[in-house]
PDB file of N, CA and C in Angstrom:
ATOM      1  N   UNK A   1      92.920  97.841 150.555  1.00  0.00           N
ATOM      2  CA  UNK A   1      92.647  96.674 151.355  1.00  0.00           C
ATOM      3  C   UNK A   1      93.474  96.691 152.644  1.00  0.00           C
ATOM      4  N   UNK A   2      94.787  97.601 152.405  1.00  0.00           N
ATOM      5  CA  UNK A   2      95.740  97.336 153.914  1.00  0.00           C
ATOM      6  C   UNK A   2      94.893  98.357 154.866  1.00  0.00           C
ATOM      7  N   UNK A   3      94.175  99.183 154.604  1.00  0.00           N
ATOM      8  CA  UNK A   3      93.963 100.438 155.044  1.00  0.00           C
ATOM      9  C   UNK A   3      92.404  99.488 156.052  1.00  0.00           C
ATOM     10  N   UNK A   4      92.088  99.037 155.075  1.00  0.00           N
ATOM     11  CA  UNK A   4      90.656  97.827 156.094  1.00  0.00           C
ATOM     12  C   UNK A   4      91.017  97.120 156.971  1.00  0.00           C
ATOM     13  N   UNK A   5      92.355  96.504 156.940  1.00  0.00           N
ATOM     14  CA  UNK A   5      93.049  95.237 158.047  1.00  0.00           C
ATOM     15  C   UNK A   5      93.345  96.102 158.660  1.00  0.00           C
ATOM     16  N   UNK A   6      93.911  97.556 158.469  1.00  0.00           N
ATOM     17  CA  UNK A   6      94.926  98.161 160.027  1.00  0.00           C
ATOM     18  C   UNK A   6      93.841  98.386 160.935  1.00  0.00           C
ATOM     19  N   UNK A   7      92.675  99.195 159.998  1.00  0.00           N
ATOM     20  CA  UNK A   7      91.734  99.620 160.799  1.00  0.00           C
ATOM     21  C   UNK A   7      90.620  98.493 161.646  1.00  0.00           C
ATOM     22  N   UNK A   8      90.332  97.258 160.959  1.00  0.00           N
ATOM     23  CA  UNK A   8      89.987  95.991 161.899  1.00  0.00           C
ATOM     24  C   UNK A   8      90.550  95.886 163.310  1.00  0.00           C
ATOM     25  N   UNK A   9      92.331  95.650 162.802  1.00  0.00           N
ATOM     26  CA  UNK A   9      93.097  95.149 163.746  1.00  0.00           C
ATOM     27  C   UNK A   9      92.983  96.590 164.606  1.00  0.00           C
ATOM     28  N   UNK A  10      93.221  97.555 164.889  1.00  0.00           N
ATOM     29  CA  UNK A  10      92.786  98.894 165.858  1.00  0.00           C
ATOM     30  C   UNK A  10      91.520  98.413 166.284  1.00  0.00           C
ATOM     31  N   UNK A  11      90.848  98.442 165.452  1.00  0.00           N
ATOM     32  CA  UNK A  11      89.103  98.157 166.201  1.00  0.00           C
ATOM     33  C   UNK A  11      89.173  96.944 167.189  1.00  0.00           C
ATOM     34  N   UNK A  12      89.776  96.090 166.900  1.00  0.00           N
ATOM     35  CA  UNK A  12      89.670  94.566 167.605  1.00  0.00           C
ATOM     36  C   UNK A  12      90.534  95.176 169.024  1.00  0.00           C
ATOM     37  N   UNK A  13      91.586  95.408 168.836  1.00  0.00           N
ATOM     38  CA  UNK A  13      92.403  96.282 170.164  1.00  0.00           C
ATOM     39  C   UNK A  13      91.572  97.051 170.946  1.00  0.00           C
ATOM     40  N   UNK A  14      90.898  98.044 170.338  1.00  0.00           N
ATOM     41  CA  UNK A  14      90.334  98.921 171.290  1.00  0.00           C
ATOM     42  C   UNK A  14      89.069  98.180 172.216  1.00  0.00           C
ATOM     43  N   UNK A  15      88.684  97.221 171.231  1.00  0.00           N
ATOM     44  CA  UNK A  15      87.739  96.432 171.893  1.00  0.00           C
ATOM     45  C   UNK A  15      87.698  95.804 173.084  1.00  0.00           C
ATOM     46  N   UNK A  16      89.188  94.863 172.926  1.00  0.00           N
ATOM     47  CA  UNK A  16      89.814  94.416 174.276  1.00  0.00           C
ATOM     48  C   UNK A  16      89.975  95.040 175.286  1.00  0.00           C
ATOM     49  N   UNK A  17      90.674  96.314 174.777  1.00  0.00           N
ATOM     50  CA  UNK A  17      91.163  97.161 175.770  1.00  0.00           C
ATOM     51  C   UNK A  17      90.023  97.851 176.815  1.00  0.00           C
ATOM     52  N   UNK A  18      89.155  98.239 176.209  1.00  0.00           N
ATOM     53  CA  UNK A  18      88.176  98.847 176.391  1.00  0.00           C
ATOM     54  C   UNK A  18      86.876  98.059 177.240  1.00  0.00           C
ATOM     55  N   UNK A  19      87.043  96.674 176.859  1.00  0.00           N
ATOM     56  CA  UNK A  19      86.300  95.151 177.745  1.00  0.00           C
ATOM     57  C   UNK A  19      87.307  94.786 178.698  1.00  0.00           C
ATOM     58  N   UNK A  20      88.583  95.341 178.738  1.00  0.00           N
ATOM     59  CA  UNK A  20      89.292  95.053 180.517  1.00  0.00           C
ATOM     60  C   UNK A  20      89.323  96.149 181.610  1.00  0.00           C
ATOM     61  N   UNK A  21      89.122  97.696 180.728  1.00  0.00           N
ATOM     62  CA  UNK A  21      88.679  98.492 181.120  1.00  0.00           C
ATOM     63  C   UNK A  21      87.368  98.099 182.263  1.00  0.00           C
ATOM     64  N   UNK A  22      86.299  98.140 181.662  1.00  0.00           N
ATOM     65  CA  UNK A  22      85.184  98.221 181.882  1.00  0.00           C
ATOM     66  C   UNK A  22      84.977  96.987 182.927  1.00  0.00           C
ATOM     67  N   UNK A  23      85.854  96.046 182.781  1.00  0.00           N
ATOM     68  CA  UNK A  23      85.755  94.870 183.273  1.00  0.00           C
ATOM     69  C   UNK A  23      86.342  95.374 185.339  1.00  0.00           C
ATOM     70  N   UNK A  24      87.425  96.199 184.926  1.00  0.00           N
ATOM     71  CA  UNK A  24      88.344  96.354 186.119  1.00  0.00           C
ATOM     72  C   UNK A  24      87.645  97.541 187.099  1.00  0.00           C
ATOM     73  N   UNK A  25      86.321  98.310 186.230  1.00  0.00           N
ATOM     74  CA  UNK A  25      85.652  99.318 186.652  1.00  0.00           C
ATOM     75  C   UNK A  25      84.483  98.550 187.380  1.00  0.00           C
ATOM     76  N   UNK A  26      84.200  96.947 187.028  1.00  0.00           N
ATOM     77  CA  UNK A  26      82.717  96.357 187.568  1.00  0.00           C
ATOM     78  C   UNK A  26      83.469  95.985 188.652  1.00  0.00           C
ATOM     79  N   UNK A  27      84.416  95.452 188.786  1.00  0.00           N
ATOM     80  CA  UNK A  27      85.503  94.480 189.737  1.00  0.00           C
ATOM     81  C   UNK A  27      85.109  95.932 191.260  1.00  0.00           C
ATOM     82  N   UNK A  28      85.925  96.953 190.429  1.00  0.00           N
ATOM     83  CA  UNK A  28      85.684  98.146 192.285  1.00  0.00           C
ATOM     84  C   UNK A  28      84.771  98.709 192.557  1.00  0.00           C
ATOM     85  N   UNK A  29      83.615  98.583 191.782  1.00  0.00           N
ATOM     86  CA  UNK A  29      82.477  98.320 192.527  1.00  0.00           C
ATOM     87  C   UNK A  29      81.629  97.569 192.911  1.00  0.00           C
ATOM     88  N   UNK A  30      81.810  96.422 193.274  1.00  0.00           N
ATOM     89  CA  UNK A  30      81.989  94.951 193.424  1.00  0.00           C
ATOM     90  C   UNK A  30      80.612  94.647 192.741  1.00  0.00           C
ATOM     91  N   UNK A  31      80.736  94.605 190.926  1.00  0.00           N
ATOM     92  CA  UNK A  31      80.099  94.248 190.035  1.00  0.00           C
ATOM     93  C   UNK A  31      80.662  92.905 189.152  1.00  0.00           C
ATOM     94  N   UNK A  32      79.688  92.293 188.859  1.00  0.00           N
ATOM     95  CA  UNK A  32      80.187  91.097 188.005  1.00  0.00           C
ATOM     96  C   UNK A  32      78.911  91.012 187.016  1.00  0.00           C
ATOM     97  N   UNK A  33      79.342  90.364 185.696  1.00  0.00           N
ATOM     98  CA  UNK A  33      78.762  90.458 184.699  1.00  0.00           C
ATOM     99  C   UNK A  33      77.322  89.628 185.289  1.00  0.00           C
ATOM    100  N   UNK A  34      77.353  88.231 186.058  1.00  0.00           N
ATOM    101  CA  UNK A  34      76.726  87.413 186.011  1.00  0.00           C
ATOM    102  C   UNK A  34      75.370  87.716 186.472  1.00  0.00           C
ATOM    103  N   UNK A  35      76.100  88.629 187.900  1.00  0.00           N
ATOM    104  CA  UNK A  35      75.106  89.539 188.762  1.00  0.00           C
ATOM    105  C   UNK A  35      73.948  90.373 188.207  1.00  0.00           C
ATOM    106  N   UNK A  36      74.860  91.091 186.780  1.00  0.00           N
ATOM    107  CA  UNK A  36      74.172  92.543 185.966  1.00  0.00           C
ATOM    108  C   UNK A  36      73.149  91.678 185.063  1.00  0.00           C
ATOM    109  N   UNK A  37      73.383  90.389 184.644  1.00  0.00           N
ATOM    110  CA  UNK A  37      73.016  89.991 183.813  1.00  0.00           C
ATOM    111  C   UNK A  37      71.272  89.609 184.275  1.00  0.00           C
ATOM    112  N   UNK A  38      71.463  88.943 185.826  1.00  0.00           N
ATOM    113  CA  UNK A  38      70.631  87.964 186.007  1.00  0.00           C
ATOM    114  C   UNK A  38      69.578  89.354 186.972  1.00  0.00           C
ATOM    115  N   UNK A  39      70.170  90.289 187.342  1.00  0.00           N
ATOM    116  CA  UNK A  39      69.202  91.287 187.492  1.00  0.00           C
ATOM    117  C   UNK A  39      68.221  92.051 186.683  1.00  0.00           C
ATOM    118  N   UNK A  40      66.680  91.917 187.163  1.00  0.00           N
ATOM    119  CA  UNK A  40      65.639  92.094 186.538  1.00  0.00           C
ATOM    120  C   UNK A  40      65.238  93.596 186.525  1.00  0.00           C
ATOM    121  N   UNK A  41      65.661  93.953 185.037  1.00  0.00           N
ATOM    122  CA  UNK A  41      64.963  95.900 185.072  1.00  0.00           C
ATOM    123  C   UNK A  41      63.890  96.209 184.794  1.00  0.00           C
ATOM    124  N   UNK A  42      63.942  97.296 184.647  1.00  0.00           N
ATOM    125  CA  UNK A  42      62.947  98.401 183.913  1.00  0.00           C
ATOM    126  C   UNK A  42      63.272  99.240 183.059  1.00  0.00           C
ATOM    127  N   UNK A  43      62.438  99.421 182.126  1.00  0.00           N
ATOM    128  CA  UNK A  43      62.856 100.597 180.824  1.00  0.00           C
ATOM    129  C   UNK A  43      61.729 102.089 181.801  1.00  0.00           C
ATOM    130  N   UNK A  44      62.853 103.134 181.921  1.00  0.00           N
ATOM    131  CA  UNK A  44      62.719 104.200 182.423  1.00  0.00           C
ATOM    132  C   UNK A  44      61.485 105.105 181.703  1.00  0.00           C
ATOM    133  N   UNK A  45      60.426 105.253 182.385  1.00  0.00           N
ATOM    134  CA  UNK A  45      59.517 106.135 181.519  1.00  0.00           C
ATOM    135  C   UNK A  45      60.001 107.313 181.506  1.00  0.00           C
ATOM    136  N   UNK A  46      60.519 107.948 181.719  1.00  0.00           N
ATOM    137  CA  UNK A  46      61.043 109.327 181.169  1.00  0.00           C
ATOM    138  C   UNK A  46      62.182 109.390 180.027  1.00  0.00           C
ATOM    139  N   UNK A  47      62.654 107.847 179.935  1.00  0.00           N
ATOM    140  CA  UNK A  47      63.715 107.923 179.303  1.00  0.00           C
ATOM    141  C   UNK A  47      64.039 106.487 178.572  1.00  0.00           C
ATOM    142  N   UNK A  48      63.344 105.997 177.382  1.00  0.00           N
ATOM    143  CA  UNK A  48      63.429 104.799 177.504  1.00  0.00           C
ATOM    144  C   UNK A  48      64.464 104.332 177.055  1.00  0.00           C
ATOM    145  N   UNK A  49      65.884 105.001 176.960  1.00  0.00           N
ATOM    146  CA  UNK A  49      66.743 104.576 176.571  1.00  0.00           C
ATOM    147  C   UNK A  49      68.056 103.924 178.109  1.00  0.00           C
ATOM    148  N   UNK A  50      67.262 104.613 178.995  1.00  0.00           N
ATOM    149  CA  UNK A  50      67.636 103.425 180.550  1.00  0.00           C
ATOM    150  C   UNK A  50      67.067 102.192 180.543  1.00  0.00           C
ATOM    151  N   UNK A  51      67.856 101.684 181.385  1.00  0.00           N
ATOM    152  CA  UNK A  51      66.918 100.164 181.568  1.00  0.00           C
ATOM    153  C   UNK A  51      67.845 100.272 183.402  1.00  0.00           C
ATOM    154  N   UNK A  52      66.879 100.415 184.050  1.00  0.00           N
ATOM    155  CA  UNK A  52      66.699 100.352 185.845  1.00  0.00           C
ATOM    156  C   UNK A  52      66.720  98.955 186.313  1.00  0.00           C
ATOM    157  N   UNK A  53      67.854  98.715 187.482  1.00  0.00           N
ATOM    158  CA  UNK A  53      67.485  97.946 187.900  1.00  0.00           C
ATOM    159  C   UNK A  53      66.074  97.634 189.149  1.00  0.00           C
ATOM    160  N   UNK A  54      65.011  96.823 189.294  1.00  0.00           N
ATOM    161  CA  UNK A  54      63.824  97.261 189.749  1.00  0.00           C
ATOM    162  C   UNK A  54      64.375  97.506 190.920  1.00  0.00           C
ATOM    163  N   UNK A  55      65.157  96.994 191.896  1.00  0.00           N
ATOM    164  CA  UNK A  55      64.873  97.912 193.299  1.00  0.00           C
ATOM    165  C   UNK A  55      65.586  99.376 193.653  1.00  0.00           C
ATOM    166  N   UNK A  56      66.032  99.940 191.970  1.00  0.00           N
ATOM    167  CA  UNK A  56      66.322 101.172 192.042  1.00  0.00           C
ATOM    168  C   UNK A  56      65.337 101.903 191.584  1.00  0.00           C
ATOM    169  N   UNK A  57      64.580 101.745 190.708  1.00  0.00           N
ATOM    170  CA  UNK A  57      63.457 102.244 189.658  1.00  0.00           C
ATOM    171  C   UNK A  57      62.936 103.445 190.859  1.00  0.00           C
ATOM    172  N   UNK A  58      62.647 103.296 191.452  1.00  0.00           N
ATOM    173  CA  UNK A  58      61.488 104.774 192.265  1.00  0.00           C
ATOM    174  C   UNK A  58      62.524 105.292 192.277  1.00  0.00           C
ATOM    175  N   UNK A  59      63.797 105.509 192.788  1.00  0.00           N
ATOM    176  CA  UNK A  59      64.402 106.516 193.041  1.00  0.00           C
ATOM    177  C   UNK A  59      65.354 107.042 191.741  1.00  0.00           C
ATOM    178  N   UNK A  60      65.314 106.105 190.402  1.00  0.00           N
ATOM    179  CA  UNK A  60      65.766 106.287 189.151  1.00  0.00           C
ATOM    180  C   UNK A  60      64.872 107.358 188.868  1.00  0.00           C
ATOM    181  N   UNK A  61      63.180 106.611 188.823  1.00  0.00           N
ATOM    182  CA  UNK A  61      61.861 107.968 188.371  1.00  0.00           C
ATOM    183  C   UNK A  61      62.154 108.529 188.569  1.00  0.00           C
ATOM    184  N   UNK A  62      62.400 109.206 190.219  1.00  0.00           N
ATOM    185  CA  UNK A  62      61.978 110.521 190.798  1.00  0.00           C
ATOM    186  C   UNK A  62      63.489 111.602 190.245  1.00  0.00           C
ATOM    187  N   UNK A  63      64.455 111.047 189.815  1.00  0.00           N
ATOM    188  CA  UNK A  63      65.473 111.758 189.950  1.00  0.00           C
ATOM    189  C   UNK A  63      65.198 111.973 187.935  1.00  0.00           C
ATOM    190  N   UNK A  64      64.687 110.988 187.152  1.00  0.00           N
ATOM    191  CA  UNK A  64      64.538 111.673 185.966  1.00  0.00           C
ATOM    192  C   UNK A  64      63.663 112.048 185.748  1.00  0.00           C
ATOM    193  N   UNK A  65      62.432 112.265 186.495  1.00  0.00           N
ATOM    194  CA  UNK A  65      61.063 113.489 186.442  1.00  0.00           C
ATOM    195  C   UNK A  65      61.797 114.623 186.518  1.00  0.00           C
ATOM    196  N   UNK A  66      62.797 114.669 187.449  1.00  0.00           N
ATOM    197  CA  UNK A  66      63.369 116.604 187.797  1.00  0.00           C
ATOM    198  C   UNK A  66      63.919 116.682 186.878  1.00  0.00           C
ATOM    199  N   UNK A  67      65.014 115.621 186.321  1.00  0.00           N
ATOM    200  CA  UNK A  67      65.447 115.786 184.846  1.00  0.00           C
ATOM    201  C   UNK A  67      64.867 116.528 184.170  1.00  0.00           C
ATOM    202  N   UNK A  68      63.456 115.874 183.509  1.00  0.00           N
ATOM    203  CA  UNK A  68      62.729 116.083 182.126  1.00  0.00           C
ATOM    204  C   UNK A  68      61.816 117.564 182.353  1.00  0.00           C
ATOM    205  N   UNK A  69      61.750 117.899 183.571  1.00  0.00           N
ATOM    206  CA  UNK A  69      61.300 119.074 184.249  1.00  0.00           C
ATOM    207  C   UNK A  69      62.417 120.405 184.019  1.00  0.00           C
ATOM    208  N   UNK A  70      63.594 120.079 183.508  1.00  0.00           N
ATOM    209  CA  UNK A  70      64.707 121.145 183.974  1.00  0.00           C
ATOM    210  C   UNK A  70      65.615 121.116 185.221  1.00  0.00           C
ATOM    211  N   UNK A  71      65.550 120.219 186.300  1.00  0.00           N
ATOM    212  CA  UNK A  71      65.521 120.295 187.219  1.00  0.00           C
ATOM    213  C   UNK A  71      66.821 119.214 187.763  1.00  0.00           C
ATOM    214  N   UNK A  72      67.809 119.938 188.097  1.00  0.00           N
ATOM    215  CA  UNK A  72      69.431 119.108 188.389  1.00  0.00           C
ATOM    216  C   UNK A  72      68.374 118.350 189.592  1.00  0.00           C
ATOM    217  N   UNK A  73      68.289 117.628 189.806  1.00  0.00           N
ATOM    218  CA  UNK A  73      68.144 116.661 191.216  1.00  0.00           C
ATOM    219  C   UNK A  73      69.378 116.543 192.408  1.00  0.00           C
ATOM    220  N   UNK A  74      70.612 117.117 191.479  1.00  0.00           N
ATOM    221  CA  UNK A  74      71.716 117.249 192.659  1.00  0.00           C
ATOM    222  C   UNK A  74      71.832 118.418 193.555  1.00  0.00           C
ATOM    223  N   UNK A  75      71.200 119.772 192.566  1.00  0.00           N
ATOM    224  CA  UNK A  75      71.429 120.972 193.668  1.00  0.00           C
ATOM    225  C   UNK A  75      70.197 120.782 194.044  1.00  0.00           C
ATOM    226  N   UNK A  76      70.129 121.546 195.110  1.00  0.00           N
ATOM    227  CA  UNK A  76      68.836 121.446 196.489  1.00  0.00           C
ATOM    228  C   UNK A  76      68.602 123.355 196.279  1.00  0.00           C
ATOM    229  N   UNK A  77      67.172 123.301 196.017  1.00  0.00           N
ATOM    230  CA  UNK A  77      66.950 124.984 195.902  1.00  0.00           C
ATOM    231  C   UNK A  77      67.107 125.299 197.018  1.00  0.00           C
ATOM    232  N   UNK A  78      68.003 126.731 196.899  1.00  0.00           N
ATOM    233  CA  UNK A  78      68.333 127.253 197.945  1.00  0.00           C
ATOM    234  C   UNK A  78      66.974 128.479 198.410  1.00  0.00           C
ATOM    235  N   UNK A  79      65.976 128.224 197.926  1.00  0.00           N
ATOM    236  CA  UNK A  79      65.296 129.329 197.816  1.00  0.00           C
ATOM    237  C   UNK A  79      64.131 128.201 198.488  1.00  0.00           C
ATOM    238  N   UNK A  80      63.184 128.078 199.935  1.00  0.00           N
ATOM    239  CA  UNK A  80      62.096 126.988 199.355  1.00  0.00           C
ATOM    240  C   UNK A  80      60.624 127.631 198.797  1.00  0.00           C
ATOM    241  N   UNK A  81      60.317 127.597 197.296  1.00  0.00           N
ATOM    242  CA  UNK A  81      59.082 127.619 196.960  1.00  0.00           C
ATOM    243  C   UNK A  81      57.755 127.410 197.566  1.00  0.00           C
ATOM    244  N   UNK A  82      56.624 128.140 197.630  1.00  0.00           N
ATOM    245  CA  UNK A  82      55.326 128.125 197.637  1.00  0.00           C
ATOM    246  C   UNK A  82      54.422 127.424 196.759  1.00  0.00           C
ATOM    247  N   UNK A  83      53.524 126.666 197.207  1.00  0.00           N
ATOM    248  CA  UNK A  83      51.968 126.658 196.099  1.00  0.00           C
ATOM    249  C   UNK A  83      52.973 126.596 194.997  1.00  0.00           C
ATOM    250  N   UNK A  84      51.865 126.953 194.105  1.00  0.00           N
ATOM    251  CA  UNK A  84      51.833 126.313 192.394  1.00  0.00           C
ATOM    252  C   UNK A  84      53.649 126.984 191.518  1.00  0.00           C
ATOM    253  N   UNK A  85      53.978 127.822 192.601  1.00  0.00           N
ATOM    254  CA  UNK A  85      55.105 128.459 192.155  1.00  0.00           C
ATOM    255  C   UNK A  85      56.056 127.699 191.693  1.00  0.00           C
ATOM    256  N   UNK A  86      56.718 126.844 191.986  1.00  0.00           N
ATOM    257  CA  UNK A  86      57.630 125.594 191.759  1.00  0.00           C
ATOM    258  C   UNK A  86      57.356 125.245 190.705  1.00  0.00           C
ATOM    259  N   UNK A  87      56.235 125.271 189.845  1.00  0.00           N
ATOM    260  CA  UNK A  87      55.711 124.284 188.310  1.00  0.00           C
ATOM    261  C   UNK A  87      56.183 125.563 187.507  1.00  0.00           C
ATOM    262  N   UNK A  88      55.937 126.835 187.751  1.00  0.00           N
ATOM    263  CA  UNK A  88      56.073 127.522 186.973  1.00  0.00           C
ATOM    264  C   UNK A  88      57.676 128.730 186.931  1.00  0.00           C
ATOM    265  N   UNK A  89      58.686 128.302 188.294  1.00  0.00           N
ATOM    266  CA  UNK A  89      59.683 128.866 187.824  1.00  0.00           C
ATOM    267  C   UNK A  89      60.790 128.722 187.244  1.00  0.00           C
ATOM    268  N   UNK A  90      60.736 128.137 185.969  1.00  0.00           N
ATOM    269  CA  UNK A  90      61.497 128.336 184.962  1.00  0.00           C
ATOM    270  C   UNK A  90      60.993 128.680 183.488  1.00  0.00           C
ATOM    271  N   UNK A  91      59.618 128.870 183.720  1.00  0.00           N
ATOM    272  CA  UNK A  91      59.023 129.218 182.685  1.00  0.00           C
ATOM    273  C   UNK A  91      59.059 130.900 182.567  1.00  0.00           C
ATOM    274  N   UNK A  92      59.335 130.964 181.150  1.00  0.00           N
ATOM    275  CA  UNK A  92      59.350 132.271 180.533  1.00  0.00           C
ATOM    276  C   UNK A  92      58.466 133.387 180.544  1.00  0.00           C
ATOM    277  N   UNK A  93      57.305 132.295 180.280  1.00  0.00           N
ATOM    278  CA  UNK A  93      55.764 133.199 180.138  1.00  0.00           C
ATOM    279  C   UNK A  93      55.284 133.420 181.224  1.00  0.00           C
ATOM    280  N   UNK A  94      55.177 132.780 182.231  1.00  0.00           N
ATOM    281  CA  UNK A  94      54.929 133.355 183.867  1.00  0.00           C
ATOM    282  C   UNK A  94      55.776 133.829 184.680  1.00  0.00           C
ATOM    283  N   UNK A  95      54.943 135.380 185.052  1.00  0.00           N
ATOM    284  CA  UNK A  95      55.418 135.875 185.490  1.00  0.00           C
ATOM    285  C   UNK A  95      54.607 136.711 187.472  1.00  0.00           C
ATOM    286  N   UNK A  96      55.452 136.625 188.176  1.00  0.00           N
ATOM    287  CA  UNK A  96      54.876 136.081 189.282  1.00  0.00           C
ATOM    288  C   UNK A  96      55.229 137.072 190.389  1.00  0.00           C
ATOM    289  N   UNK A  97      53.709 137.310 190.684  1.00  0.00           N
ATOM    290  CA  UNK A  97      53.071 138.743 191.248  1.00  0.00           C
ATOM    291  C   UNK A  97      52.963 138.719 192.532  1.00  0.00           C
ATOM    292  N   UNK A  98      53.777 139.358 193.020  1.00  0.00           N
ATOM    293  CA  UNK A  98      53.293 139.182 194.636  1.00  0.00           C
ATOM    294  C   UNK A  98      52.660 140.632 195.393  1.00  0.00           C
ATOM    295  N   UNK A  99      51.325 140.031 196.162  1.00  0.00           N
ATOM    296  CA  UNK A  99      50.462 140.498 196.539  1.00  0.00           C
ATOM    297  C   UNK A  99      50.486 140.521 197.899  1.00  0.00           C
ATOM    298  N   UNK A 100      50.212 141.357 198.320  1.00  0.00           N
ATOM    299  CA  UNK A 100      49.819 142.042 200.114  1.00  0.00           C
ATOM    300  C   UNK A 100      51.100 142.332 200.690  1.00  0.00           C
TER     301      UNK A 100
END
């Protein structure tokens, strides 16, 4: 039974700690609960475990389409692709013939 209270009382601590944390992280980016709260989202179709706020949503999509594609959205190909080539280079099975 002592071994259930220590571990409560830890859990209840980390809780706090962890809600002034998070609290002091909304504060410098000049976030407040009331703000997050009363803003209206979206559940991410690529990912429905996001929830977007709506006047981010297009640029949430477009950056988790490249996601679900393979595709970092942060590096910029250094190479720029042709035609249908882009859908198919990271695929295994195509393999891509160049002619003339």
């Amino acid at each position: 039974m002592m071994e259930r209270s220590a571990f409560l009382r830890n859990l209840g601590s980390f809780i706090v700690k962890t809600d002034q944390s998070l609290k002091a992280i909304a504060e410098k980016l000049g976030w407040n609960a009331k703000k997050l709260a009363d803003e209206e989202t979206l559940v991410c179709p690529y990912n429905s475990g996001h929830r977007v706020p709506i006047r981010r949503s297009e640029v949430h999509e477009e950056r988790c389409r490249l996601r679900s594609m393979g595709i970092d959205p942060d590096v910029e190909m250094s190479v720029k692709l042709e035609g249908s080539e882009f859908f198919y280079q990271k695929s295994k099975q195509v393999v891509t013939i160049k002619t003339g």
